[in-house]
C-alpha atoms as a PDB file:
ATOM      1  CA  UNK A   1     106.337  92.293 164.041  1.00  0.00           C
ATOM      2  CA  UNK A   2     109.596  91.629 166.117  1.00  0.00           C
ATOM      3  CA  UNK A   3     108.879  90.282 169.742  1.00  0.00           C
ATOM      4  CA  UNK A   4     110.212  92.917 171.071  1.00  0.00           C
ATOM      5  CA  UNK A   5     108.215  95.846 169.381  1.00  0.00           C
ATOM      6  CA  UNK A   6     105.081  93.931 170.774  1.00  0.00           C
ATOM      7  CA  UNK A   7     106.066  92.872 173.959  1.00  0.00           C
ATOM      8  CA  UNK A   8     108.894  94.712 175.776  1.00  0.00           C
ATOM      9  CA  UNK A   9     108.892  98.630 176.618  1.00  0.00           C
ATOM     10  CA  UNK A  10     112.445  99.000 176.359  1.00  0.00           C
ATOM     11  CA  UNK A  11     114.494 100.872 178.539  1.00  0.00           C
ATOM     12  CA  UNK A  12     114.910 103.623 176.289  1.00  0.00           C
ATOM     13  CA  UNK A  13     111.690 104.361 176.384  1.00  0.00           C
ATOM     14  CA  UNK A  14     110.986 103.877 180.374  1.00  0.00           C
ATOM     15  CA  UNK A  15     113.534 107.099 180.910  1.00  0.00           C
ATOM     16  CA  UNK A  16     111.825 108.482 178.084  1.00  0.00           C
ATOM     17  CA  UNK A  17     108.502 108.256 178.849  1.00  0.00           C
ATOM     18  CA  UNK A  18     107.563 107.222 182.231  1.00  0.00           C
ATOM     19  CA  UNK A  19     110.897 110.006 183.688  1.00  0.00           C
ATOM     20  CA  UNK A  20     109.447 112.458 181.872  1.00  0.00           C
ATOM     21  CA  UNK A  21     106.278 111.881 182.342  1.00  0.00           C
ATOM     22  CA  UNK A  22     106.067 114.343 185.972  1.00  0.00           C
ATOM     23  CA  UNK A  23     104.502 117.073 183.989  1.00  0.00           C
ATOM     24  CA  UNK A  24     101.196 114.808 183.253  1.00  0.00           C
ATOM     25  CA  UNK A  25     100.551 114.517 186.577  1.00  0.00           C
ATOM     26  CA  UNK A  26     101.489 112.222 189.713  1.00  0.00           C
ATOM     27  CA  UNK A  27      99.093 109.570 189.254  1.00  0.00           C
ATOM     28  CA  UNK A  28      99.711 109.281 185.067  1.00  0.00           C
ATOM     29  CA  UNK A  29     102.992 109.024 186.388  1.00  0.00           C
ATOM     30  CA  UNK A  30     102.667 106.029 188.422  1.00  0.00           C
ATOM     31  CA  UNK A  31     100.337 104.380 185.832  1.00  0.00           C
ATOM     32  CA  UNK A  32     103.283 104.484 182.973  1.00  0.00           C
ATOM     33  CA  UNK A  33     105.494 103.509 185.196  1.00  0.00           C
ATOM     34  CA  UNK A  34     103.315 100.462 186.587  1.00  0.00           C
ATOM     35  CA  UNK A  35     103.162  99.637 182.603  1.00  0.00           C
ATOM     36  CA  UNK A  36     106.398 100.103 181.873  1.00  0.00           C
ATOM     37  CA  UNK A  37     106.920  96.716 184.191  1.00  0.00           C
ATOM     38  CA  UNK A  38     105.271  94.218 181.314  1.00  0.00           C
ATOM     39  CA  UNK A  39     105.527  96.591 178.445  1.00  0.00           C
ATOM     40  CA  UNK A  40     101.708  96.711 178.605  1.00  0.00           C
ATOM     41  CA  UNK A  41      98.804  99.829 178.677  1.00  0.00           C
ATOM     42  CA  UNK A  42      95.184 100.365 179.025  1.00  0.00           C
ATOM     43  CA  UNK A  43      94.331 101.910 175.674  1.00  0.00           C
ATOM     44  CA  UNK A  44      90.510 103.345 175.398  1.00  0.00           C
ATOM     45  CA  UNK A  45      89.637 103.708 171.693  1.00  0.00           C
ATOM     46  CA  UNK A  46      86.918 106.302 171.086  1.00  0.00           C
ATOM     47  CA  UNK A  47      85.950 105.508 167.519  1.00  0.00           C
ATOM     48  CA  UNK A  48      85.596 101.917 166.289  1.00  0.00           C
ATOM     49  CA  UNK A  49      84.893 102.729 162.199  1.00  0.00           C
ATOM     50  CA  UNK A  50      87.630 101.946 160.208  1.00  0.00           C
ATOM     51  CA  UNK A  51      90.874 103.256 162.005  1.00  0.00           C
ATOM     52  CA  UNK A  52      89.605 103.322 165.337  1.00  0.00           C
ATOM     53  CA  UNK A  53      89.104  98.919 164.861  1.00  0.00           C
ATOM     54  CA  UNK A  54      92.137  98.506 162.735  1.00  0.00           C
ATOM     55  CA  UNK A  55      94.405 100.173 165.224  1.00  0.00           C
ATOM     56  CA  UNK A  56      92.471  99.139 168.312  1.00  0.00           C
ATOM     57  CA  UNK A  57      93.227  95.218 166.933  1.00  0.00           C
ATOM     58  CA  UNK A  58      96.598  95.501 166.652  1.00  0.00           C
ATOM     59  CA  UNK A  59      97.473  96.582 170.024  1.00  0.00           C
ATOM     60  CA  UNK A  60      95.154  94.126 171.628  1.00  0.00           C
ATOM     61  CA  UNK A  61      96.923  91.325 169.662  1.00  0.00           C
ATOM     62  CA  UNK A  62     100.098  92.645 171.093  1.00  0.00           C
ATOM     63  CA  UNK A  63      98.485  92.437 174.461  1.00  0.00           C
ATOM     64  CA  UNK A  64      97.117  95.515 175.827  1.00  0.00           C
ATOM     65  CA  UNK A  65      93.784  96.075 177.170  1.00  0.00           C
ATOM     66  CA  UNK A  66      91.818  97.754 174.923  1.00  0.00           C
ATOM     67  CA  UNK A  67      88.486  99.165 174.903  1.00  0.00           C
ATOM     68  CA  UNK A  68      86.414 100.052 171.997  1.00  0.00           C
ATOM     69  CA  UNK A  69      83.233 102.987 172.116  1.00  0.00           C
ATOM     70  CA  UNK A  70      81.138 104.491 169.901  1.00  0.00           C
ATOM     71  CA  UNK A  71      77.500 105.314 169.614  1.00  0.00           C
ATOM     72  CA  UNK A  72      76.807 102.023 168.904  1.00  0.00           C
ATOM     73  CA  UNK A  73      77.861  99.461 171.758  1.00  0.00           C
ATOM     74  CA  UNK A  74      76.373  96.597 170.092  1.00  0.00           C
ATOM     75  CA  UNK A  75      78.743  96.712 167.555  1.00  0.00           C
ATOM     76  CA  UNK A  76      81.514  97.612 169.947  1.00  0.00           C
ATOM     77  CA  UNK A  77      80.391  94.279 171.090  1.00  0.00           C
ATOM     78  CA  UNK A  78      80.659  92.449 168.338  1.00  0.00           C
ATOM     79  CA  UNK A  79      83.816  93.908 167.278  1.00  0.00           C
ATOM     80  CA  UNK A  80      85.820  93.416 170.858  1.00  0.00           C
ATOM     81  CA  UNK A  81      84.263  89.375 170.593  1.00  0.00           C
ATOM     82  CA  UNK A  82      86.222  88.846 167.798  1.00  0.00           C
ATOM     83  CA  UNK A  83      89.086  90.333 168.542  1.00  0.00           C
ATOM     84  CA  UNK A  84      90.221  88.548 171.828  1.00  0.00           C
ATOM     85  CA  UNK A  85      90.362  88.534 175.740  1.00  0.00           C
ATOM     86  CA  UNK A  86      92.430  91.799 175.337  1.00  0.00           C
ATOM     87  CA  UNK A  87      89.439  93.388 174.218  1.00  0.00           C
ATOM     88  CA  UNK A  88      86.566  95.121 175.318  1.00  0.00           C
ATOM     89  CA  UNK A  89      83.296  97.600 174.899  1.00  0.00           C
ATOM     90  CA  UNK A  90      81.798  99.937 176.723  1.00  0.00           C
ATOM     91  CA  UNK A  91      80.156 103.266 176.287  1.00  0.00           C
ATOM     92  CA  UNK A  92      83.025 106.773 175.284  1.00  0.00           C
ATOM     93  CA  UNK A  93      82.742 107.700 178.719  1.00  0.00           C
ATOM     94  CA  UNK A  94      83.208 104.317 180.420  1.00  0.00           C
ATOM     95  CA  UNK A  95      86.755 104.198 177.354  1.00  0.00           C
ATOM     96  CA  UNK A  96      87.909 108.196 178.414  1.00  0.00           C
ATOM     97  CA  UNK A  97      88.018 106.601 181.915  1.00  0.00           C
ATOM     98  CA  UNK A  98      89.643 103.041 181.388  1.00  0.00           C
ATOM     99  CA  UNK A  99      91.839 104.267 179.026  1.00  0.00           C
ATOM    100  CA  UNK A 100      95.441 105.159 179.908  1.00  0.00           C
ATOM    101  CA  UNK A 101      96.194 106.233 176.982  1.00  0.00           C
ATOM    102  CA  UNK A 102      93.208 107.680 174.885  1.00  0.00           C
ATOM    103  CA  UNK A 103      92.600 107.118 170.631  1.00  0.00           C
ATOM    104  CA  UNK A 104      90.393 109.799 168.967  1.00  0.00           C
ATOM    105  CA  UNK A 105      88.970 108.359 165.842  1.00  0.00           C
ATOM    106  CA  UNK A 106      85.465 110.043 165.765  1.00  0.00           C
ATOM    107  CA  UNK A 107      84.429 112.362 162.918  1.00  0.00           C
ATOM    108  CA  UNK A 108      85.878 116.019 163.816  1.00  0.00           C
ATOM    109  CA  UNK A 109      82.578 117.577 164.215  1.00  0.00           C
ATOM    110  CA  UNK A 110      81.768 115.090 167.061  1.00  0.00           C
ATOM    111  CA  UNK A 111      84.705 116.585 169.076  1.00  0.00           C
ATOM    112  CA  UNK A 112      83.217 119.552 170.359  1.00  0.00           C
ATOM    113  CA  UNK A 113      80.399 117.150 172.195  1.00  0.00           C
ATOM    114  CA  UNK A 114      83.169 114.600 173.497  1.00  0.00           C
ATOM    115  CA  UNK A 115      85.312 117.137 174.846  1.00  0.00           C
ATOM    116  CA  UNK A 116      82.270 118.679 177.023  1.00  0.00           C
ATOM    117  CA  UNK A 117      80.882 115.213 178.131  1.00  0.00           C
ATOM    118  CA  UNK A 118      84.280 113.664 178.933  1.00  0.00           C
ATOM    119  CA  UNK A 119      85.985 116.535 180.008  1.00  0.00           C
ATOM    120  CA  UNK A 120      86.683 114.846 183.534  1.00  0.00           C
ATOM    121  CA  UNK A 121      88.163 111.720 182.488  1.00  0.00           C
ATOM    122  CA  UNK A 122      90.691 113.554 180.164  1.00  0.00           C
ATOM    123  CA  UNK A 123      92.875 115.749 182.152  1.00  0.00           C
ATOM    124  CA  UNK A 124      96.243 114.946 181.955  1.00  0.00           C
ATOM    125  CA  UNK A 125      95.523 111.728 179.675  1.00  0.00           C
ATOM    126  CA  UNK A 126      97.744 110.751 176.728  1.00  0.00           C
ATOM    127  CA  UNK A 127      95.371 110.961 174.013  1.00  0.00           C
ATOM    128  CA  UNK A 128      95.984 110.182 170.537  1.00  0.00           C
ATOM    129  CA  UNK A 129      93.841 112.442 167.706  1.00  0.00           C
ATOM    130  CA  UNK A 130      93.783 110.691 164.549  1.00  0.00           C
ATOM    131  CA  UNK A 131      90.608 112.900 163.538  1.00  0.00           C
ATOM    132  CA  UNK A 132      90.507 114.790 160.494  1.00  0.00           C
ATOM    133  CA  UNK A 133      88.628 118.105 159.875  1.00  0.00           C
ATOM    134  CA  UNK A 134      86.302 117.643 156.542  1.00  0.00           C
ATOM    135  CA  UNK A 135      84.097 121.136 156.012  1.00  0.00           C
ATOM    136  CA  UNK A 136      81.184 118.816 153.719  1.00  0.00           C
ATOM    137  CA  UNK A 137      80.872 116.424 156.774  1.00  0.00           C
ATOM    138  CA  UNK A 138      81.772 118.215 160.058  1.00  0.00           C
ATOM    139  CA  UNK A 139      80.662 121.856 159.375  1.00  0.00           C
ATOM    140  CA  UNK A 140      81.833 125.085 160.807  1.00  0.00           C
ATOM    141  CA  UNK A 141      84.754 123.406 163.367  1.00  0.00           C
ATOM    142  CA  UNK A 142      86.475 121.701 160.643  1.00  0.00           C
ATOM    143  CA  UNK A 143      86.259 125.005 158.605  1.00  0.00           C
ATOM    144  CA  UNK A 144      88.153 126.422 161.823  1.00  0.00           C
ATOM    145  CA  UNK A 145      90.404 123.225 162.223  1.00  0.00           C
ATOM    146  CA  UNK A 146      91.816 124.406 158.958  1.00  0.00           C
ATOM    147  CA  UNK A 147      92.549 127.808 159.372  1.00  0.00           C
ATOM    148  CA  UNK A 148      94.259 127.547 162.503  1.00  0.00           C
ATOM    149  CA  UNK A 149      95.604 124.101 162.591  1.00  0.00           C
ATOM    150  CA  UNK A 150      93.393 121.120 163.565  1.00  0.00           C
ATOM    151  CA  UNK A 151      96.821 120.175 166.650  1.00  0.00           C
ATOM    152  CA  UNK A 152      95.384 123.777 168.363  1.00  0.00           C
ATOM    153  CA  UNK A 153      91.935 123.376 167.683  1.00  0.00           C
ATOM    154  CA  UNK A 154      92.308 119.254 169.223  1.00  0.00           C
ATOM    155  CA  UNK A 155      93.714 120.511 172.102  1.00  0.00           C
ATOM    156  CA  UNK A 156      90.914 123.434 172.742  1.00  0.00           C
ATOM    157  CA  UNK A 157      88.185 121.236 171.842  1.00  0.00           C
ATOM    158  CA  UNK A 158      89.604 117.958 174.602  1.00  0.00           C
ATOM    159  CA  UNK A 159      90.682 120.621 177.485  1.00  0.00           C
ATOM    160  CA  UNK A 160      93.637 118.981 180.130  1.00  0.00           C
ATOM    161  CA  UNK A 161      94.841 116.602 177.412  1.00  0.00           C
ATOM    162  CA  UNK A 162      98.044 116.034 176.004  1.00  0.00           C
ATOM    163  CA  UNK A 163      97.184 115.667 172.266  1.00  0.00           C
ATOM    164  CA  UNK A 164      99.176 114.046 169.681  1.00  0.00           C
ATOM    165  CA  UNK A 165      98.423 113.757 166.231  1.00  0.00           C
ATOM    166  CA  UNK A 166      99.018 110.708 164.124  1.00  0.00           C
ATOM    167  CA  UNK A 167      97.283 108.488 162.026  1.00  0.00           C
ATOM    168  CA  UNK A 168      95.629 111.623 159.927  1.00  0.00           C
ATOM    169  CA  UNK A 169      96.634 110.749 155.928  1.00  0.00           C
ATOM    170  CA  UNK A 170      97.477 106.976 156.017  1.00  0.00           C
ATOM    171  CA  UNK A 171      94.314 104.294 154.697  1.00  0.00           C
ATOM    172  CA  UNK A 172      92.909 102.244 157.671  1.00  0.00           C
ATOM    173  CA  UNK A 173      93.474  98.946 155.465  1.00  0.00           C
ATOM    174  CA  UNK A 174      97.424  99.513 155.622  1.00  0.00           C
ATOM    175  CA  UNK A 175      97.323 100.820 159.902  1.00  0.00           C
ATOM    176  CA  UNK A 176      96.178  97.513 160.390  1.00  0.00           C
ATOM    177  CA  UNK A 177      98.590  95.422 158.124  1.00  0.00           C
ATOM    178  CA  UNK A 178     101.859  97.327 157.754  1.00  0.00           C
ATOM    179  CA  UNK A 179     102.837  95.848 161.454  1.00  0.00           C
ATOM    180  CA  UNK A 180     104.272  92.724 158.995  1.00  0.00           C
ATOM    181  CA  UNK A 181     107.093  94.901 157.844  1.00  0.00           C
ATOM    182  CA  UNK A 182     107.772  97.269 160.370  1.00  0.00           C
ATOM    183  CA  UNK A 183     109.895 100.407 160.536  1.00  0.00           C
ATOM    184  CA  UNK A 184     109.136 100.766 156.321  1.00  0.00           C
ATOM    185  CA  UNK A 185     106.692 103.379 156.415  1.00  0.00           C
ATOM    186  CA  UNK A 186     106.745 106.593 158.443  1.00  0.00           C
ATOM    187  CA  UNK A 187     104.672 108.366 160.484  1.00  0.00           C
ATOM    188  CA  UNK A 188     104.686 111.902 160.683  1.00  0.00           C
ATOM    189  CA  UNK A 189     103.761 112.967 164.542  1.00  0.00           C
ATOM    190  CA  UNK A 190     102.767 116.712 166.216  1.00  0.00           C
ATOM    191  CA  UNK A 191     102.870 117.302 170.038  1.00  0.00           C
ATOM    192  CA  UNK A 192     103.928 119.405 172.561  1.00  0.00           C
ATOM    193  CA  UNK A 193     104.503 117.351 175.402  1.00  0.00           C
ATOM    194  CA  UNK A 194     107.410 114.789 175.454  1.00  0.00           C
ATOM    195  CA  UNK A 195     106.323 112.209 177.822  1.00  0.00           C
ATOM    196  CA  UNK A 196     103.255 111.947 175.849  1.00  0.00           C
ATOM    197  CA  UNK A 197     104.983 111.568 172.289  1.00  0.00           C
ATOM    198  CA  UNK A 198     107.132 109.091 173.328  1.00  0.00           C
ATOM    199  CA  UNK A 199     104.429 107.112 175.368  1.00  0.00           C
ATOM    200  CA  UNK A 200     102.558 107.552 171.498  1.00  0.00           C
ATOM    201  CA  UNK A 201     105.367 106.698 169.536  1.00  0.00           C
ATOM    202  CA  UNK A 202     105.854 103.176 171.267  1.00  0.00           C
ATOM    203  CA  UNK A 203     102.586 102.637 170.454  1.00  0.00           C
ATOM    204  CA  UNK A 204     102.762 103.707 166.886  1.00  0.00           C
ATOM    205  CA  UNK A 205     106.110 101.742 166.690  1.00  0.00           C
ATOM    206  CA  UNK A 206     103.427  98.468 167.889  1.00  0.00           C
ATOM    207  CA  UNK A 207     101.033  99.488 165.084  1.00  0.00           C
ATOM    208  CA  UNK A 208     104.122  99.064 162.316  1.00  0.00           C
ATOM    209  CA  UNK A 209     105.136 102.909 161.626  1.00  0.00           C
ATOM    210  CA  UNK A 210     108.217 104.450 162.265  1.00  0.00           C
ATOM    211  CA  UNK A 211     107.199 107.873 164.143  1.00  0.00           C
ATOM    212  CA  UNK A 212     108.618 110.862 163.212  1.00  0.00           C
ATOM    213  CA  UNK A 213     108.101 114.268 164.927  1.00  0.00           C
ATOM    214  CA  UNK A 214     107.464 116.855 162.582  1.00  0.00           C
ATOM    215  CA  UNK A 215     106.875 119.986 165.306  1.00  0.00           C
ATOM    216  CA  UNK A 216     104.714 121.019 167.559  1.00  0.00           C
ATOM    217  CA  UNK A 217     100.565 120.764 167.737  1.00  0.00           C
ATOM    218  CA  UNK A 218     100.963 124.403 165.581  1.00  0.00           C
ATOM    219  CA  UNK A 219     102.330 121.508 162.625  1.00  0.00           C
ATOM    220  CA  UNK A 220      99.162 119.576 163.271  1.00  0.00           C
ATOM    221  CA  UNK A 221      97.433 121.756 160.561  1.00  0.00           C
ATOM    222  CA  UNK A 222     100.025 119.684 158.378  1.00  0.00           C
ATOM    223  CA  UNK A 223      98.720 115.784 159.381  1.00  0.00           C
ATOM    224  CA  UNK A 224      95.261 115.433 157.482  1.00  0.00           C
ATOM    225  CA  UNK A 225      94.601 114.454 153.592  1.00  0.00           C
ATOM    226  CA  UNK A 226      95.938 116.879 150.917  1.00  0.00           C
ATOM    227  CA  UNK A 227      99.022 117.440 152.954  1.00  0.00           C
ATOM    228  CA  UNK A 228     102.410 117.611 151.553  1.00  0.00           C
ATOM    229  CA  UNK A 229     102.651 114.322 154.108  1.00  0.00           C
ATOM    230  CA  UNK A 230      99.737 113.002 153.478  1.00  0.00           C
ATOM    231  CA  UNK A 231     100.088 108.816 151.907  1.00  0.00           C
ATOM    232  CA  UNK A 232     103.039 106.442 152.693  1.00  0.00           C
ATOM    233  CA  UNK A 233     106.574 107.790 152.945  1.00  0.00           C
ATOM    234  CA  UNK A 234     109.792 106.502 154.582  1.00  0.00           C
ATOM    235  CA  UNK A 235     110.665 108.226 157.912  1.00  0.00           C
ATOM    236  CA  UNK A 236     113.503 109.859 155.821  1.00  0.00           C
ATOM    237  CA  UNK A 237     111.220 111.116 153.458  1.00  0.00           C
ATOM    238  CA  UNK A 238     108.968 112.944 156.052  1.00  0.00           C
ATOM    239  CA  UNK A 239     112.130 114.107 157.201  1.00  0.00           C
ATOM    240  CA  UNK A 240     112.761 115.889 153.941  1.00  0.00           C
ATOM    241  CA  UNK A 241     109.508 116.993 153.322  1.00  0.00           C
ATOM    242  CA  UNK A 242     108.745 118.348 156.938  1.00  0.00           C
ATOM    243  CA  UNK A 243     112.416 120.391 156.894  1.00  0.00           C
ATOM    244  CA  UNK A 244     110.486 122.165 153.838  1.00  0.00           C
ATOM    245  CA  UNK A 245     107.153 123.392 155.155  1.00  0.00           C
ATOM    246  CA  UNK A 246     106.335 126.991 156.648  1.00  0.00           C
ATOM    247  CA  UNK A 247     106.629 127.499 159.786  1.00  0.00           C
END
């Protein structure tokens, strides 16, 4: 990964982001810009399987706090021990509040729960929804995820948050290795709220991917498995392929 992907939060992306970032709220606004000074954010990661630790590591490594929760803390633990002094553990709740920026990586059907018992800690955060709606595992909601689009049904289900979707149809083995060649691989984006997707997409630009904003949370319904962007493509590619979906 260049230096500067990790390290710096160019200025670009300070006008971007932290100028834009009035409609999430006065004091989101002074955090971002606080972080904007060493390129660096508090990143709570609700979900520590797979994704959830493979993403979680490779923003730690590249310096920012980062907190890992799940239903087992133990392991949360384990897993922030052996990552570094960036990282941490502590229960979703204790995450939803460190967290400047949230990551949802949490089967679908526990969002309903999350969303009621961390609804105060998640107005007007950033948060990140790399959950995907499976019928066989999550029941009726992911059923509903998929008739109406799983960016709407995110956003209902995690009230006051500024949801982005990413990280839905790419393997957790390449989200934590594709940082050693980045800007290769694309990664196809939905969100309504610009502060937040570029606050997301500096992130995602840490993690290796080239982000690339296919719509609004109404495209979300497009960002899971079986997907015409589901696997690897170059950010041209998504281009293409999201220029040729239904509105």
């Amino acid at each position: 990964m260049k230096e500067r992907d990790v390290r710096n939060f160019g200025r670009r992306d300070v006008l971007e982001a932290a100028g834009t970032a009035l409609a999430l709220g006065p004091l989101l606004l002074a955090k971002v810009a606080a972080a904007a000074g060493d390129g660096k954010l508090k990143i709570g990661v609700i979900g520590s399987g797979n994704v959830g630790a493979a993403l979680g590591k490779v923003w730690a490594d590249a310096g920012h706090p980062v907190m890992f929760a799940s239903r087992n803390l133990e392991h949360d633990k384990q897993l922030a021990a052996g990552i570094g002094a960036k990282a941490s553990a502590g229960t979703p709740a204790e995450a939803a509040a460190f967290g400047e920026v949230l990551l949802f990586a949490v089967p679908y059907g526990a969002l309903p729960d999350l969303g009621k018992a961390l609804a105060g800690s998640l107005k007007g955060k950033i948060v990140i929804d790399a959950c995907n709606p499976f019928p066989q595992r999550d029941g009726e909601i992911a059923n509903r995820a998929r008739e109406q689009g799983a960016g709407r049904v995110s956003a209902e289900l995690l009230p006051g948050a500024h949801i982005v979707r990413a990280f839905n149809a790419v393997g957790a083995a390449r989200m934590g290795a594709v940082h050693t060649e980045p800007g290769k691989v694309g990664m196809p984006i939905a969100g309504d709220d610009k502060a937040a997707i570029g606050v997301a997409s500096r992130l995602i630009r840490e993690i290796g991917f080239e982000p690339v904003l296919v719509g609004g949370t109404d495209k979300g319904k497009y960002l899971m498995p079986g997907t015409p962007l589901a696997g690897e493509h170059t950010p041209d590619e998504i281009r293409k392929i999201a220029a040729g979906l239904p509105s």
